[in-house]
PDB file of N, CA and C in Angstrom:
ATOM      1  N   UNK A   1      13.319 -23.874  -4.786  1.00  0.00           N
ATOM      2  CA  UNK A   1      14.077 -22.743  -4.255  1.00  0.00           C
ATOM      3  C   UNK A   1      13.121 -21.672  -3.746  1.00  0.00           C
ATOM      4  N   UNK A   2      13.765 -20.892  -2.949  1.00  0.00           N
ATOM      5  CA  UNK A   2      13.024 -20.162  -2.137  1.00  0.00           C
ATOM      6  C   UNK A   2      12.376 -18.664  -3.497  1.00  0.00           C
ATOM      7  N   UNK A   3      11.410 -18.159  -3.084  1.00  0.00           N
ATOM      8  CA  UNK A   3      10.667 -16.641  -4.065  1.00  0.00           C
ATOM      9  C   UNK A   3      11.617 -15.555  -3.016  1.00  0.00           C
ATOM     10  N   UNK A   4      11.944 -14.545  -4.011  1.00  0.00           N
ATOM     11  CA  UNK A   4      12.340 -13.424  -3.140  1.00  0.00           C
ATOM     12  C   UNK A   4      11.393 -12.414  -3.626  1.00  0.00           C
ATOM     13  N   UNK A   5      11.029 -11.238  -2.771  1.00  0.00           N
ATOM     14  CA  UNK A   5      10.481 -10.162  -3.331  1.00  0.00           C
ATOM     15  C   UNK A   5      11.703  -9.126  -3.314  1.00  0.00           C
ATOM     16  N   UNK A   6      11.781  -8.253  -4.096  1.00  0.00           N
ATOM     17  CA  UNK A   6      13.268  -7.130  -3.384  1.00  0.00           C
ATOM     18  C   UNK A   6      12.341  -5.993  -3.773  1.00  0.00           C
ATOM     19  N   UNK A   7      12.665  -4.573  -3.004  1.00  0.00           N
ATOM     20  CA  UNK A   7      12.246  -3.487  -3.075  1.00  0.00           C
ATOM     21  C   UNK A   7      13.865  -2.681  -3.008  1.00  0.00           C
ATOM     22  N   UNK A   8      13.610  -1.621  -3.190  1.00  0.00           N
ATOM     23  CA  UNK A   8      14.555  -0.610  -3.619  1.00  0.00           C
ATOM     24  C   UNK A   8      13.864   1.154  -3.562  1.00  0.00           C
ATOM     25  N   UNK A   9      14.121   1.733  -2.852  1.00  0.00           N
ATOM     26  CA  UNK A   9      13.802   3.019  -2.489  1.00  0.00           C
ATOM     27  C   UNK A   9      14.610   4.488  -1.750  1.00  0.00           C
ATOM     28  N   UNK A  10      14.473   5.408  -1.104  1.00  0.00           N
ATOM     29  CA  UNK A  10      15.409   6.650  -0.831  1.00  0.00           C
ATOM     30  C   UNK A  10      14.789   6.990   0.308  1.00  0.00           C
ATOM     31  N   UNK A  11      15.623   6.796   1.534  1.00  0.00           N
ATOM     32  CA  UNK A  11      14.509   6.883   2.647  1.00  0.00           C
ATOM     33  C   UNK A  11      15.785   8.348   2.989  1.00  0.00           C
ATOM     34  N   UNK A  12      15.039   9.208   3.829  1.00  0.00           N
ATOM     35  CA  UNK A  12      15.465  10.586   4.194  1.00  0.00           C
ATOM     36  C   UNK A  12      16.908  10.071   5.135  1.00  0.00           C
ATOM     37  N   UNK A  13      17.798  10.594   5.120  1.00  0.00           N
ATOM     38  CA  UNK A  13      19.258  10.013   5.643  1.00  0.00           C
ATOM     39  C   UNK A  13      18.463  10.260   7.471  1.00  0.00           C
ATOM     40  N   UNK A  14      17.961  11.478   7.352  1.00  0.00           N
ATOM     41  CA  UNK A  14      17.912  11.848   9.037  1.00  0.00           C
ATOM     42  C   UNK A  14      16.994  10.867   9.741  1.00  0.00           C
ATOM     43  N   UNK A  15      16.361   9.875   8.754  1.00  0.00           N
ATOM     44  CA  UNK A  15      14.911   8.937   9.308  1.00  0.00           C
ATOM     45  C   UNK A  15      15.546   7.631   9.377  1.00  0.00           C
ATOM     46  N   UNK A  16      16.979   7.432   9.449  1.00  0.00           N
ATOM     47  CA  UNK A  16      17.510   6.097   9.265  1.00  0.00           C
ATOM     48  C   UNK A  16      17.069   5.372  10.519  1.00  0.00           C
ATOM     49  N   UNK A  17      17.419   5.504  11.751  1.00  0.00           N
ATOM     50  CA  UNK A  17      16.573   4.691  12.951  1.00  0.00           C
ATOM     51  C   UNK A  17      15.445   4.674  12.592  1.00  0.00           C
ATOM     52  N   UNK A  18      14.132   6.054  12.380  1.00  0.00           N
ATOM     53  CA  UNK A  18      12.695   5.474  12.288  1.00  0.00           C
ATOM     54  C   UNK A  18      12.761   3.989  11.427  1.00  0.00           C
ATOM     55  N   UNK A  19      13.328   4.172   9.923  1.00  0.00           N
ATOM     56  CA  UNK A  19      13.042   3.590   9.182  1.00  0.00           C
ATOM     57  C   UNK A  19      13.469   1.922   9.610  1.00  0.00           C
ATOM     58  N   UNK A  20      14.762   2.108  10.108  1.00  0.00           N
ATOM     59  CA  UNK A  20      15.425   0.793  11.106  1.00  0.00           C
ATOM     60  C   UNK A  20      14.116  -0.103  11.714  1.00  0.00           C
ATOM     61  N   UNK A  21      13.739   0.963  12.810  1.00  0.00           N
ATOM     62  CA  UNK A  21      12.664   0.827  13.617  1.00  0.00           C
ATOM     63  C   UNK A  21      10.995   0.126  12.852  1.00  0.00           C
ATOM     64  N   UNK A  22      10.636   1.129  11.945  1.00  0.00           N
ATOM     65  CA  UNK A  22       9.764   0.592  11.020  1.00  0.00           C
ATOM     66  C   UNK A  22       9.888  -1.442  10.388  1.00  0.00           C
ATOM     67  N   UNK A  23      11.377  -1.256   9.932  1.00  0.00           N
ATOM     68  CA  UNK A  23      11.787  -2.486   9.053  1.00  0.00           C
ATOM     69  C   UNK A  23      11.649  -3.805  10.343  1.00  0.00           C
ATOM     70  N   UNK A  24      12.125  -3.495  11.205  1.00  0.00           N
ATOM     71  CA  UNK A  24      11.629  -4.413  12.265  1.00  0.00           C
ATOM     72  C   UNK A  24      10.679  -4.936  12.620  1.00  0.00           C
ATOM     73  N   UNK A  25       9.644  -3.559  12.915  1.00  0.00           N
ATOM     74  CA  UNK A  25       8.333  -4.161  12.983  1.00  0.00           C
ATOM     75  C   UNK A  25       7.566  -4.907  12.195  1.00  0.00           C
ATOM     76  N   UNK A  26       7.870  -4.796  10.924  1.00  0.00           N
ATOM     77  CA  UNK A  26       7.481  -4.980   9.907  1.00  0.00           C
ATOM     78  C   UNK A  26       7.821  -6.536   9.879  1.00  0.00           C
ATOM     79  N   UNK A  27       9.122  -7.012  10.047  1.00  0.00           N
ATOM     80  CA  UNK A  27       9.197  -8.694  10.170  1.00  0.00           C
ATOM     81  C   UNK A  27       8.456  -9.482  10.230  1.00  0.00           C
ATOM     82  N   UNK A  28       7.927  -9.166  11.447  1.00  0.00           N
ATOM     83  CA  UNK A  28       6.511 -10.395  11.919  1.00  0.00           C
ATOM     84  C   UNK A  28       5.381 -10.280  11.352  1.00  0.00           C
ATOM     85  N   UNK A  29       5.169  -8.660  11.223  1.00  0.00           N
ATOM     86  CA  UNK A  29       3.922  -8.874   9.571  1.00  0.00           C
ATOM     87  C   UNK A  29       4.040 -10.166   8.554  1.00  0.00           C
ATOM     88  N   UNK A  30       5.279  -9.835   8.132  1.00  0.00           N
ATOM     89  CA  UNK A  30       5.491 -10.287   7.079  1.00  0.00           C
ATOM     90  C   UNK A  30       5.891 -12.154   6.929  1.00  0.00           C
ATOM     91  N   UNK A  31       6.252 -12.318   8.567  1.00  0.00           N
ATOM     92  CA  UNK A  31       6.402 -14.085   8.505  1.00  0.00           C
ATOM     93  C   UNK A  31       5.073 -14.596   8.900  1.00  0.00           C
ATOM     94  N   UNK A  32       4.182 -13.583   9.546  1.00  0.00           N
ATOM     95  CA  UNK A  32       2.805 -13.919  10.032  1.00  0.00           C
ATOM     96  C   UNK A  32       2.079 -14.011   8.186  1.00  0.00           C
ATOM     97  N   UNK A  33       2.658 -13.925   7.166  1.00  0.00           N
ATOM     98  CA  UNK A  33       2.227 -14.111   6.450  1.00  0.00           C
ATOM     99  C   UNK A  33       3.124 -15.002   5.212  1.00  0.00           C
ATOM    100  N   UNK A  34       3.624 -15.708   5.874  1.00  0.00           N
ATOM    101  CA  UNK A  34       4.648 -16.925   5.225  1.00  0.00           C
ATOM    102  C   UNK A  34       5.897 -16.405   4.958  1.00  0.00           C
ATOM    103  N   UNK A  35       6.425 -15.465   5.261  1.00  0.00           N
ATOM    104  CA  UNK A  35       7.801 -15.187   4.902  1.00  0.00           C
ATOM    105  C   UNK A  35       8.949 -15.920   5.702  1.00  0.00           C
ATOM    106  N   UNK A  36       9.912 -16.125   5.046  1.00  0.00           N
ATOM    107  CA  UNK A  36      10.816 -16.991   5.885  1.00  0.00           C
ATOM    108  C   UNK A  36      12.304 -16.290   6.532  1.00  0.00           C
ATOM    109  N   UNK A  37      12.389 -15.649   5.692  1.00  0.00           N
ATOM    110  CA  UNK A  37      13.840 -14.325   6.128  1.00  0.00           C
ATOM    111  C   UNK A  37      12.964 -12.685   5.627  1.00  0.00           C
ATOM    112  N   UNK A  38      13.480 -11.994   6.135  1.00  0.00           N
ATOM    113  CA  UNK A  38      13.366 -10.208   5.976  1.00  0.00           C
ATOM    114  C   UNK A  38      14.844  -9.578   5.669  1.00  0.00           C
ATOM    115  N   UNK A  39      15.161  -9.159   4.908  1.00  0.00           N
ATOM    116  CA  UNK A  39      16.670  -8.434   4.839  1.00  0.00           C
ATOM    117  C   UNK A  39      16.409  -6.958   4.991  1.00  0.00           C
ATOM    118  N   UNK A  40      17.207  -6.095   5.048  1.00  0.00           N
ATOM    119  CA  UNK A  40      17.036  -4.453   5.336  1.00  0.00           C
ATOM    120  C   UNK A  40      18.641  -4.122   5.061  1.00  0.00           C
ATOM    121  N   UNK A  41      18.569  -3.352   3.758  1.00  0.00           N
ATOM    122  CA  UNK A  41      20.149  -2.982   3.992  1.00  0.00           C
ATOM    123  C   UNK A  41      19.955  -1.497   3.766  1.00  0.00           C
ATOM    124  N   UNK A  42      20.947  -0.513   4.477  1.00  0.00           N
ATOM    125  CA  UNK A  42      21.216   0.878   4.137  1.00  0.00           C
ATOM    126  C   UNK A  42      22.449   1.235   3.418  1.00  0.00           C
ATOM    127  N   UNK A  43      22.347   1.797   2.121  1.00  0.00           N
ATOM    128  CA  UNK A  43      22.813   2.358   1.083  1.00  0.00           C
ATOM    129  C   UNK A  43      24.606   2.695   2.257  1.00  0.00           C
ATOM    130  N   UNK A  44      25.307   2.134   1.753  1.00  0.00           N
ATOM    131  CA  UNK A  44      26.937   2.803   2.498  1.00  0.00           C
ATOM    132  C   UNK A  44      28.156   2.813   1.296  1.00  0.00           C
ATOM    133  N   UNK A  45      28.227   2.195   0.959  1.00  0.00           N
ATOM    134  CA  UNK A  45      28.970   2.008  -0.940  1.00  0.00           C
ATOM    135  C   UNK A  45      28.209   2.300  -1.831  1.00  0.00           C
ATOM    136  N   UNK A  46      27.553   3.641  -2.122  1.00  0.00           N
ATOM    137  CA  UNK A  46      26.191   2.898  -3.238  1.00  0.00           C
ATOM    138  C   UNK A  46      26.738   4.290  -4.705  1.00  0.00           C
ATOM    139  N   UNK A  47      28.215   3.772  -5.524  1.00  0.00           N
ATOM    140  CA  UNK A  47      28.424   5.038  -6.630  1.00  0.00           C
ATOM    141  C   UNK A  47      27.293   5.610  -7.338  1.00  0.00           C
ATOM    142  N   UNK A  48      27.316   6.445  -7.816  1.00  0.00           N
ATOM    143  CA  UNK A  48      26.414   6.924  -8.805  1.00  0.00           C
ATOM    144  C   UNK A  48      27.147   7.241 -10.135  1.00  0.00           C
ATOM    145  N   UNK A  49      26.249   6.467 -10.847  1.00  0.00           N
ATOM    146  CA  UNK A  49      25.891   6.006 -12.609  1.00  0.00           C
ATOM    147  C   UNK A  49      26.226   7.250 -13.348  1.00  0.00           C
ATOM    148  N   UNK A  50      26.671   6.650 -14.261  1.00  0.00           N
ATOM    149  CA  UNK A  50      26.461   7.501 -15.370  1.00  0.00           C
ATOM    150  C   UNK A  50      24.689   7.779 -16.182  1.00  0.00           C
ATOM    151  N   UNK A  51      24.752   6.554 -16.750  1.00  0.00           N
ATOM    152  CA  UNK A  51      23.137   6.057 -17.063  1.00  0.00           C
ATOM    153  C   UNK A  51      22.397   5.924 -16.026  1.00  0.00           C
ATOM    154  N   UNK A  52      22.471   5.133 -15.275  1.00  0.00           N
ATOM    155  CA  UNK A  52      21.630   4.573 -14.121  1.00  0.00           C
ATOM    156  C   UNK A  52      22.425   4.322 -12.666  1.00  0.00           C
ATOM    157  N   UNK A  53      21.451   4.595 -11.679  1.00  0.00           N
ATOM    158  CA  UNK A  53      21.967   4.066 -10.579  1.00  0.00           C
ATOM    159  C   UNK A  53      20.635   4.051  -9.432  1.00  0.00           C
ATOM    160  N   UNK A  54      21.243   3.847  -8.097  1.00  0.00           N
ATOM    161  CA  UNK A  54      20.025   3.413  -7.365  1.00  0.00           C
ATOM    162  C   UNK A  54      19.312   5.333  -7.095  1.00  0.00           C
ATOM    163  N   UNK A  55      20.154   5.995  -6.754  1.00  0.00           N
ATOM    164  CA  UNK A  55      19.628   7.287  -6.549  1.00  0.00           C
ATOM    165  C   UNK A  55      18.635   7.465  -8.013  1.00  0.00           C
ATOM    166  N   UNK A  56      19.507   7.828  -9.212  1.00  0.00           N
ATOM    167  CA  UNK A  56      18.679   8.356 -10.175  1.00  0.00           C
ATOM    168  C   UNK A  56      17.225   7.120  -9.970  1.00  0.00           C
ATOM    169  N   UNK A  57      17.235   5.712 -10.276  1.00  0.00           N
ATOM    170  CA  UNK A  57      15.894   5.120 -10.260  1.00  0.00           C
ATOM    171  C   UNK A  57      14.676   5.161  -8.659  1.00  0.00           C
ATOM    172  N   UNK A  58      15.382   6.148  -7.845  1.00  0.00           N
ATOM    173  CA  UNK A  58      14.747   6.270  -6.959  1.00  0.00           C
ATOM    174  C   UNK A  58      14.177   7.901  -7.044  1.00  0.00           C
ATOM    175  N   UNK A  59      14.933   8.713  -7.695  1.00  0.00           N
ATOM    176  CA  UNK A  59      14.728   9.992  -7.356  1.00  0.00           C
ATOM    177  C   UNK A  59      15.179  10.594  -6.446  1.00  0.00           C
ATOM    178  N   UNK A  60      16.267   9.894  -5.394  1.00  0.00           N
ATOM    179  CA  UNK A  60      16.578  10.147  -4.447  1.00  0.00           C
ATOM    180  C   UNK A  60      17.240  12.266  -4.389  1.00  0.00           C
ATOM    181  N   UNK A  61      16.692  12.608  -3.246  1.00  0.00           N
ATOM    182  CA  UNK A  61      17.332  13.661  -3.354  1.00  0.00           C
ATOM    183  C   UNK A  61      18.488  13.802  -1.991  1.00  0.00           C
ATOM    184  N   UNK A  62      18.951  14.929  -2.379  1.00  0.00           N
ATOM    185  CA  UNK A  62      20.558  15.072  -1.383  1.00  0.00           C
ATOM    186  C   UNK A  62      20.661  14.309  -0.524  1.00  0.00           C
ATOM    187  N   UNK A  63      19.769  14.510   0.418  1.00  0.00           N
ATOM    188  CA  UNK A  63      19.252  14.239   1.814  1.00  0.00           C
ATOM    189  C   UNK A  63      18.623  12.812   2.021  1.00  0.00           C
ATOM    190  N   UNK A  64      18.781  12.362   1.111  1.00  0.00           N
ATOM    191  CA  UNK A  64      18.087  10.538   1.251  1.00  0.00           C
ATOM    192  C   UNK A  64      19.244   9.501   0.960  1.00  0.00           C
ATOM    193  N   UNK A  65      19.377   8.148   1.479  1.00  0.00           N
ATOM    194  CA  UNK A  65      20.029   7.369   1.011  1.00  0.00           C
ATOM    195  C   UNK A  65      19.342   6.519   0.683  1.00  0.00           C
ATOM    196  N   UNK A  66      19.616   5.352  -0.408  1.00  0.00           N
ATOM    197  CA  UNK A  66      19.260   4.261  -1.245  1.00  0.00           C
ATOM    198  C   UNK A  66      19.015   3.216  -0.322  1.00  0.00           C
ATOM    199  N   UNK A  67      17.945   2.473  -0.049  1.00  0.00           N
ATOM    200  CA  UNK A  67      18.054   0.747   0.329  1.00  0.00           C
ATOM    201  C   UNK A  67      17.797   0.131  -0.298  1.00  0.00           C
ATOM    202  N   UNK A  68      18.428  -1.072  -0.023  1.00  0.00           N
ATOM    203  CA  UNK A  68      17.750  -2.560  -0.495  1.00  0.00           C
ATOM    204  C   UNK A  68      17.365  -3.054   0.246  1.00  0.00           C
ATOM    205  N   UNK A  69      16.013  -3.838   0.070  1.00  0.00           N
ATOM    206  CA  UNK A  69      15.683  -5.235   0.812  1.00  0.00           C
ATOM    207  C   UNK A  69      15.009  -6.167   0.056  1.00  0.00           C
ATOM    208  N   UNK A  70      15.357  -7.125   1.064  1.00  0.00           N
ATOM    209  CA  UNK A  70      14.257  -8.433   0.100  1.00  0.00           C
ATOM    210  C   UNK A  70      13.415  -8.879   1.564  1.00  0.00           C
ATOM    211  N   UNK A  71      12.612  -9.723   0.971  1.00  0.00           N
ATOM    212  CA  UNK A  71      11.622 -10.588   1.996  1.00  0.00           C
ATOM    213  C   UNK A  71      11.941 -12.052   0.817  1.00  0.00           C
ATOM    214  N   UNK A  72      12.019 -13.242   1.601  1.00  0.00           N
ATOM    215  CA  UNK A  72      11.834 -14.376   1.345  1.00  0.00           C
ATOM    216  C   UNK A  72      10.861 -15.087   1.982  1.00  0.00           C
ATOM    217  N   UNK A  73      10.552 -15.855   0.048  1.00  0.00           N
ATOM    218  CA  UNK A  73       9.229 -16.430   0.743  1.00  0.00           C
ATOM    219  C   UNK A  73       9.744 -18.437   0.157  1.00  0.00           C
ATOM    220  N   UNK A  74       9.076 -18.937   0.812  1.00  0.00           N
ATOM    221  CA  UNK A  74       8.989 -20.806   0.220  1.00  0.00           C
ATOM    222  C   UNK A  74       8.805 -20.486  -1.409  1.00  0.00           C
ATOM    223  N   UNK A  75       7.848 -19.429  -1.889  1.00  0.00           N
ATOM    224  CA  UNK A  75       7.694 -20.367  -2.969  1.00  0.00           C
ATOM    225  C   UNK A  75       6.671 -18.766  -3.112  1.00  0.00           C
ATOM    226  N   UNK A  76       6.959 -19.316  -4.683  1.00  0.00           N
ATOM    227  CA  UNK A  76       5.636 -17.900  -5.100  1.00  0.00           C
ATOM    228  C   UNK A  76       4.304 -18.115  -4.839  1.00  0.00           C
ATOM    229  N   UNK A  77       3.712 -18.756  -4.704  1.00  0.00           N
ATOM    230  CA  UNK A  77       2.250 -18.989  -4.263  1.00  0.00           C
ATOM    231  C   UNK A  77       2.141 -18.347  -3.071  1.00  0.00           C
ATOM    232  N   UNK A  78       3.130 -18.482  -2.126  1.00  0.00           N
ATOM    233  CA  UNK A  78       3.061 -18.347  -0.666  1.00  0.00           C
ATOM    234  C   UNK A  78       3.143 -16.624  -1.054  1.00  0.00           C
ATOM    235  N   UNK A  79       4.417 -15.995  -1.561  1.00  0.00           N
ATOM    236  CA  UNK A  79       4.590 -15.119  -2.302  1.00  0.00           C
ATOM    237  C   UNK A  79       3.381 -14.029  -2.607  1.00  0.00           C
ATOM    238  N   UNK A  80       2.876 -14.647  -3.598  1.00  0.00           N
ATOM    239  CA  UNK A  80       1.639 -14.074  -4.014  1.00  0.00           C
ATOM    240  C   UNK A  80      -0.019 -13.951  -3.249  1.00  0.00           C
ATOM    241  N   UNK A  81       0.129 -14.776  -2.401  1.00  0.00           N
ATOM    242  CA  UNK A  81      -0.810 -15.166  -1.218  1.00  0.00           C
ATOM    243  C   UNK A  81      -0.847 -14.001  -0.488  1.00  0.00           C
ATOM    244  N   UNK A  82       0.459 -13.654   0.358  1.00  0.00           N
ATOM    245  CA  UNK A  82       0.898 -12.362   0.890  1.00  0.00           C
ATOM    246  C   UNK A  82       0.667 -11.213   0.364  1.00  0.00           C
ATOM    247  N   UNK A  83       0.986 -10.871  -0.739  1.00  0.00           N
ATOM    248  CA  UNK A  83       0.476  -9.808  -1.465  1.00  0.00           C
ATOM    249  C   UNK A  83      -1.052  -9.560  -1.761  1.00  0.00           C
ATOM    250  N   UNK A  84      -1.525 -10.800  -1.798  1.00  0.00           N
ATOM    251  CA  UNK A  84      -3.061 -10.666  -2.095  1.00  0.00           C
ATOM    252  C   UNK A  84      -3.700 -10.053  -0.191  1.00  0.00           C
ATOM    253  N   UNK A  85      -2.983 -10.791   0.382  1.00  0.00           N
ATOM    254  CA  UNK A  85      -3.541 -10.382   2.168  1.00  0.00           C
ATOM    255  C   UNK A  85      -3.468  -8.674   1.962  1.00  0.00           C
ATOM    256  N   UNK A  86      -2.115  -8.287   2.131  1.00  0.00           N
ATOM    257  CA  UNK A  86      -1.872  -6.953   2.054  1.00  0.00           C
ATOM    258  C   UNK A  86      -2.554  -6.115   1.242  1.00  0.00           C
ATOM    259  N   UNK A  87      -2.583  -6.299   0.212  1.00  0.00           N
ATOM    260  CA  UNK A  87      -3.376  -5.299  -0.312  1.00  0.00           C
ATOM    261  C   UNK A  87      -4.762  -5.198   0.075  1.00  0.00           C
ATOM    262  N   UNK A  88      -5.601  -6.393   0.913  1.00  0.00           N
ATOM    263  CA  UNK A  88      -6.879  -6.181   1.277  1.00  0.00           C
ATOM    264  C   UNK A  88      -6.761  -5.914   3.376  1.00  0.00           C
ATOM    265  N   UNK A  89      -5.355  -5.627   3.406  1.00  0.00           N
ATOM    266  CA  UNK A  89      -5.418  -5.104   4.834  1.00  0.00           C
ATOM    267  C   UNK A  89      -5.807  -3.372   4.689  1.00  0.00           C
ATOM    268  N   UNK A  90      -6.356  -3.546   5.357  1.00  0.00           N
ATOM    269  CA  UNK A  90      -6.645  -1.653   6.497  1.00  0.00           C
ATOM    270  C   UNK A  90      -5.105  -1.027   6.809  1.00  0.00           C
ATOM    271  N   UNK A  91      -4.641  -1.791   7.423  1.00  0.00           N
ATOM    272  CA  UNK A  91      -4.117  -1.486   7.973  1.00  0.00           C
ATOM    273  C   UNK A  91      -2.654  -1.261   7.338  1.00  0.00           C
ATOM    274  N   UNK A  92      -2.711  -1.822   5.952  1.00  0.00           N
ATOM    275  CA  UNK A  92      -1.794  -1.717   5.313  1.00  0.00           C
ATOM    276  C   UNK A  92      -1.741  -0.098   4.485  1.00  0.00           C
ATOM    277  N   UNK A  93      -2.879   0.282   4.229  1.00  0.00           N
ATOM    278  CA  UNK A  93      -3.111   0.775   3.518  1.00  0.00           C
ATOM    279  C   UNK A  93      -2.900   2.680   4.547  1.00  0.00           C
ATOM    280  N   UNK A  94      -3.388   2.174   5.566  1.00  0.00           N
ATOM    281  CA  UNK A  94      -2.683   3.508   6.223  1.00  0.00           C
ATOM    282  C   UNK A  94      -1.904   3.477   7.460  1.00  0.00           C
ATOM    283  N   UNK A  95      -0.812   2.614   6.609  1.00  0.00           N
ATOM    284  CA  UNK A  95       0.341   2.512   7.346  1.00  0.00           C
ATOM    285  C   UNK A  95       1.504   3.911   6.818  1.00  0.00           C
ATOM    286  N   UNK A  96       2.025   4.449   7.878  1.00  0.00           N
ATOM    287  CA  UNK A  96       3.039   5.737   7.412  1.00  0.00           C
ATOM    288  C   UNK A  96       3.995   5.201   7.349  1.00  0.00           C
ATOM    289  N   UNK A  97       4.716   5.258   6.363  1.00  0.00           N
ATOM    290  CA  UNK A  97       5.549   4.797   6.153  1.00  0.00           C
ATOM    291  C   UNK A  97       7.043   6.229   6.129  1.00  0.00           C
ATOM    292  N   UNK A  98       8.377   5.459   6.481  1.00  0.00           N
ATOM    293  CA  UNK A  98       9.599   6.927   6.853  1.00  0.00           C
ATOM    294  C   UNK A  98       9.865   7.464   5.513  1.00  0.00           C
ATOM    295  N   UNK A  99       9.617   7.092   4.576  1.00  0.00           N
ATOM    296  CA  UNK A  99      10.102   7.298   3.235  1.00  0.00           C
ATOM    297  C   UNK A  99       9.089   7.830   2.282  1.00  0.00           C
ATOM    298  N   UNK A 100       8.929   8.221   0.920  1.00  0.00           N
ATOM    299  CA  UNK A 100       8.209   8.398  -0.028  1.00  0.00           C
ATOM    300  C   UNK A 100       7.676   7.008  -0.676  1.00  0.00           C
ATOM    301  N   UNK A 101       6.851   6.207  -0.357  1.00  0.00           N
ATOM    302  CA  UNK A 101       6.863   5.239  -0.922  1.00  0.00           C
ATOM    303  C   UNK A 101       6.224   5.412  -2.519  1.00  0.00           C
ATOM    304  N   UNK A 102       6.058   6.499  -2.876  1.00  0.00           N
ATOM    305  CA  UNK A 102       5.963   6.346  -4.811  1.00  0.00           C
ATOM    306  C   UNK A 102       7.003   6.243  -5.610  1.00  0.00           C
ATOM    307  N   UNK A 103       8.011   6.308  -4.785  1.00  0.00           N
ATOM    308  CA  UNK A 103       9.552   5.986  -5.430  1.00  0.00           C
ATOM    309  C   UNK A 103       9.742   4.577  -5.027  1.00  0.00           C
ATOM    310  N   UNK A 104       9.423   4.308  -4.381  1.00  0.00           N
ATOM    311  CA  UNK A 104      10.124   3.120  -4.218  1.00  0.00           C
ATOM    312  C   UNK A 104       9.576   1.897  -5.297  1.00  0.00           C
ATOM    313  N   UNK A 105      10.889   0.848  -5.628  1.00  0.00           N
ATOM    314  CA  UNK A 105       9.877  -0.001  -6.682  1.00  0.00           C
ATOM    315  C   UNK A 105      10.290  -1.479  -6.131  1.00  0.00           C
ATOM    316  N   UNK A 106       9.781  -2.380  -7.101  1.00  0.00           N
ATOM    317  CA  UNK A 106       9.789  -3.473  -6.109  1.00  0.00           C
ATOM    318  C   UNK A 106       9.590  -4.872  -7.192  1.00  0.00           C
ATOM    319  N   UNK A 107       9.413  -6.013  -7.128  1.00  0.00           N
ATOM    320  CA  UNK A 107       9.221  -6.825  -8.206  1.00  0.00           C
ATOM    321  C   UNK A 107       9.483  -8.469  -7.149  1.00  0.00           C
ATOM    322  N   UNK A 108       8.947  -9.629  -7.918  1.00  0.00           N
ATOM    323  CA  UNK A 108       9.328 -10.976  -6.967  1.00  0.00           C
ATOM    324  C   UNK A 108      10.383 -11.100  -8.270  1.00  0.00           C
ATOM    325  N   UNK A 109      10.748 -12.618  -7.579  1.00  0.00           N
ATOM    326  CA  UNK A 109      12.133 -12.875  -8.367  1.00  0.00           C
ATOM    327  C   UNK A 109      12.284 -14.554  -8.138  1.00  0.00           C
ATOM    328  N   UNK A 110      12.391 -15.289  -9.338  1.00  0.00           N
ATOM    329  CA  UNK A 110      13.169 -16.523  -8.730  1.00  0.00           C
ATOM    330  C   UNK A 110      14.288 -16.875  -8.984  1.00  0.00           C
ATOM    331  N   UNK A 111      14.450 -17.598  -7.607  1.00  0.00           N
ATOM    332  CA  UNK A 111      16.473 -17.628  -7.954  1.00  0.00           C
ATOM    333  C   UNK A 111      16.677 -18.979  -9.041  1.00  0.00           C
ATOM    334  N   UNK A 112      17.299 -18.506  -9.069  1.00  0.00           N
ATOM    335  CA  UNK A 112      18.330 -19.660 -10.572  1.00  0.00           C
ATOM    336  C   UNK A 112      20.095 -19.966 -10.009  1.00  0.00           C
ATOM    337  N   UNK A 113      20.208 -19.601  -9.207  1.00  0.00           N
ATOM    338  CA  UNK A 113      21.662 -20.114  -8.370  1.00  0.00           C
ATOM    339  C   UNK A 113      21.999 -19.139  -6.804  1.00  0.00           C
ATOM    340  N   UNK A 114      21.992 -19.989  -6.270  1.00  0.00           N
ATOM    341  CA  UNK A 114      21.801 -20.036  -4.647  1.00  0.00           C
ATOM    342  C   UNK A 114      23.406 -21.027  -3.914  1.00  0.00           C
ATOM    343  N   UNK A 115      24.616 -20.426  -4.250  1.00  0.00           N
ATOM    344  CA  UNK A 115      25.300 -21.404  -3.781  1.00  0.00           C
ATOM    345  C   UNK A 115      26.177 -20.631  -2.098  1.00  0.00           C
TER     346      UNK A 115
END
């Protein structure tokens, strides 16, 4: 079964095209480095928790909404391969990104039911 990575973060509501714009470009990075799908979703149903929710684990303030995305990869090796590239890119490293990325968090994942 396929590795997913998912991230989760509060991008500024008024930066929703940049960030659109950003998530795009970003695709072919990311299949130029074995990925097989890119997802990008913007926060439109997203309640807020009593205990928890995506705002409070983001920090999100007024003015930001919540995303999700994932990147899919074949397989965690491929997965982890990618991550090892990126973190030794330049270019990764001062890339601007539309959002606060110290909020944002992130983790791989393997699926266990895919129907």
């Amino acid at each position: 079964m396929p590795y997913i990575e998912g991230f989760v973060a509060a991008v500024p509501t008024a930066r929703k095209e940049d960030y659109r714009k950003h998530a795009k470009e970003a695709v072919a990075y990311f299949k130029s480095l074995g990925a097989t799908r890119c997802v990008e979703c913007w926060g439109d149903d997203v309640p807020k928790g009593v205990l928890t929710d995506f705002y409070k684990a983001t920090q999100a303030k007024d003015d930001e909404t919540p995303i999700f995305s994932w990147i899919e990869y074949p397989d965690k090796a491929t997965r982890d391969a990618a991550n090892k590239k990126m973190s030794q890119d330049p270019t990764m490293a001062n890339m601007e990104m539309p959002f606060d990325a110290k909020r944002m968090f992130f983790g791989g994942f393997e699926q266990i039911v895919d129907e």
